[in-house]
Protein backbone atom coordinates (compact mmCIF):
# COMPACT_ATOMS: atom_id res chain seq x y z
CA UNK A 1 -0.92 12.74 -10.49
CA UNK A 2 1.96 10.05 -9.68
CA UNK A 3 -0.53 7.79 -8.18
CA UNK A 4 -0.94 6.58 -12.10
CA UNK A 5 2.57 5.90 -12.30
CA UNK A 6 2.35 4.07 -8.88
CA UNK A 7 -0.18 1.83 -10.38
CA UNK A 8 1.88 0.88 -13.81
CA UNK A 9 4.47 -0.21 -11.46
CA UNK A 10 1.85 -2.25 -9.14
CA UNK A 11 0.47 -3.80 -12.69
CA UNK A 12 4.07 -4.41 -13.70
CA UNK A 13 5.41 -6.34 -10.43
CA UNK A 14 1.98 -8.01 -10.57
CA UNK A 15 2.48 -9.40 -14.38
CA UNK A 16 6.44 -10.51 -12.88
CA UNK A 17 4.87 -12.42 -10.23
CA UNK A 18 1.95 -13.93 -11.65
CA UNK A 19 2.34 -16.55 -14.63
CA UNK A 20 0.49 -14.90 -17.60
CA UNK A 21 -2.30 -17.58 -17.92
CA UNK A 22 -3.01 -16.95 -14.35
CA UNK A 23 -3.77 -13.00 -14.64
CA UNK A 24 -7.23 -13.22 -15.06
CA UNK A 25 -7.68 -15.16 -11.67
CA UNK A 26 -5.96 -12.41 -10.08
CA UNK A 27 -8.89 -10.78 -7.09
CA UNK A 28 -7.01 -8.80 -4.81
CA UNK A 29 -3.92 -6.79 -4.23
CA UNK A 30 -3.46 -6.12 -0.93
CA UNK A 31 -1.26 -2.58 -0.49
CA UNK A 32 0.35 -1.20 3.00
CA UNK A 33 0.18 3.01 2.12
CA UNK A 34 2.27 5.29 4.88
CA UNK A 35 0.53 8.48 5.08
CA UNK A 36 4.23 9.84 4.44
CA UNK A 37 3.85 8.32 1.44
CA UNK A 38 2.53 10.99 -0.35
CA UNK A 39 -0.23 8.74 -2.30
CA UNK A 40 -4.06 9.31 -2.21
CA UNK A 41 -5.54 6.23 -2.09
CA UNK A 42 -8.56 6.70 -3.57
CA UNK A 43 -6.60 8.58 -6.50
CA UNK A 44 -4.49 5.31 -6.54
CA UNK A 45 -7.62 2.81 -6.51
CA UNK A 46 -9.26 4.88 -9.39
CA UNK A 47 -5.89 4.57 -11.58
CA UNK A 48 -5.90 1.10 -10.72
CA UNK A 49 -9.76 0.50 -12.14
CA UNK A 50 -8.55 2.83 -15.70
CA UNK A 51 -5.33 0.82 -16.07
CA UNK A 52 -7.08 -2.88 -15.49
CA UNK A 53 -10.02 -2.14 -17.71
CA UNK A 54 -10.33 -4.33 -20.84
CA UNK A 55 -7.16 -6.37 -19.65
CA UNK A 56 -6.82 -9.96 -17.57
CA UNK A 57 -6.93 -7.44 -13.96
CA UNK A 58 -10.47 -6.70 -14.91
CA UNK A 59 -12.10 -8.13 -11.93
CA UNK A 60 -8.71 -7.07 -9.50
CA UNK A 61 -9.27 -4.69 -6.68
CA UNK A 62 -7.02 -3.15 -4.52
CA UNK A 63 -7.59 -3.43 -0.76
CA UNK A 64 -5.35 -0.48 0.69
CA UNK A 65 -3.87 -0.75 4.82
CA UNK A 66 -3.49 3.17 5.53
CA UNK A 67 -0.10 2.71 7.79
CA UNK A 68 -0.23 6.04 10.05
CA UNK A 69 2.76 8.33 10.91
CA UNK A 70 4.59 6.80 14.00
CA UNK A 71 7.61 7.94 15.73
CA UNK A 72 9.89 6.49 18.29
CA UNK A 73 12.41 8.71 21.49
CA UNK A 74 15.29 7.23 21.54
CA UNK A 75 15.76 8.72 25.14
CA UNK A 76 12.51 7.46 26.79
CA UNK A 77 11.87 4.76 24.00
CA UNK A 78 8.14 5.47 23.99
CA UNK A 79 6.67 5.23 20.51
CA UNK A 80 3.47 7.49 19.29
CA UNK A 81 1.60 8.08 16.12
CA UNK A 82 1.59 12.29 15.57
CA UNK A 83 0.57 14.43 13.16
CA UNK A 84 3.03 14.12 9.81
CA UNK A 85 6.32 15.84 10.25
CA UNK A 86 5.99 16.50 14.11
CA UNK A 87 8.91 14.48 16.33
CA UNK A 88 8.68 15.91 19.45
CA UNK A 89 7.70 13.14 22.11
CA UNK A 90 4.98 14.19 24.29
CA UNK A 91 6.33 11.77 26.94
CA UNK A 92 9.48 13.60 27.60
CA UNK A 93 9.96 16.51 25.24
CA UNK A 94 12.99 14.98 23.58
CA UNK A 95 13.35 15.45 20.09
CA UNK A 96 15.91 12.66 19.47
CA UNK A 97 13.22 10.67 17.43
CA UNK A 98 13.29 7.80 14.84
CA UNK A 99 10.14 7.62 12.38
CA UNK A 100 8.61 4.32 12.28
CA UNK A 101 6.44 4.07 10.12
CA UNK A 102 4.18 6.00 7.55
CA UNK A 103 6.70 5.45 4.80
CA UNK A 104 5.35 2.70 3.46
CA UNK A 105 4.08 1.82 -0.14
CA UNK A 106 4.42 -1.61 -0.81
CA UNK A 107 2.23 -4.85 -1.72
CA UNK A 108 2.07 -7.27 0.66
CA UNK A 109 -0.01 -9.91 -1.08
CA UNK A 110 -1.78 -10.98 -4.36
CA UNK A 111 -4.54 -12.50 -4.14
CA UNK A 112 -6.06 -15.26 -6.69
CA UNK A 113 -9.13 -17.03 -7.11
CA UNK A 114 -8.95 -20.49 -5.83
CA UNK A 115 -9.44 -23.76 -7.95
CA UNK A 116 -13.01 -24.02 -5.94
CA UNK A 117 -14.18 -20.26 -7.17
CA UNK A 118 -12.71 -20.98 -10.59
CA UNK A 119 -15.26 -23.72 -10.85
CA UNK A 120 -18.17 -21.66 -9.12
């Protein structure tokens, strides 16, 4: 399963980019997944609950965009989403394609608690 190494490295880049005393405030990591990507999200999201368990991320969630296979003709220029690893166009048959998008696995945002909730 190398969705649990996915999620060190999302703990890791979150403890570089969020001062220590500030962990526990930590709510939401917002992820953009290409189905390219080869990751199960759910598989990720359940690493993510084992790996934050007993630590500062306890109350962290992941909120996961699913970013969808999308390919562009370079003849035409029309751009479609189609099933994974099919780069035909269906506009003009041309197979002179550029993927878009569906390769994606990257955080976008962390989210933390604000000095109102901290209070609350």
């Amino acid at each position: 399963m190398h969705e649990l190494s996915f999620v060190e490295n999302i703990v890791d880049i979150i403890h570089q980019s969020v001062p220590k005393n500030e962990l526990q405030d930590v709510r939401v990591v917002r992820l953009k997944i290409g189905a390219l990507s080869g990751v199960v999200a759910d598989s990720l999201d359940f690493c993510f609950t084992a790996i934050s368990a007993e630590t500062p991320l306890v109350k962290a969630r992941l909120e996961i965009e699913q970013i969808p296979f999308a390919v562009q003709c370079n003849v035409c220029r029309k751009t479609f989403v189609n099933d994974i690893g099919f780069v035909v166009c269906p506009e003009c048959g041309g197979i002179n394609t550029t993927v878009i998008s569906g390769r994606e696995l990257q955080i976008t945002e962390i989210e933390l608690d604000t000095e109102e909730e901290k209070k609350s």
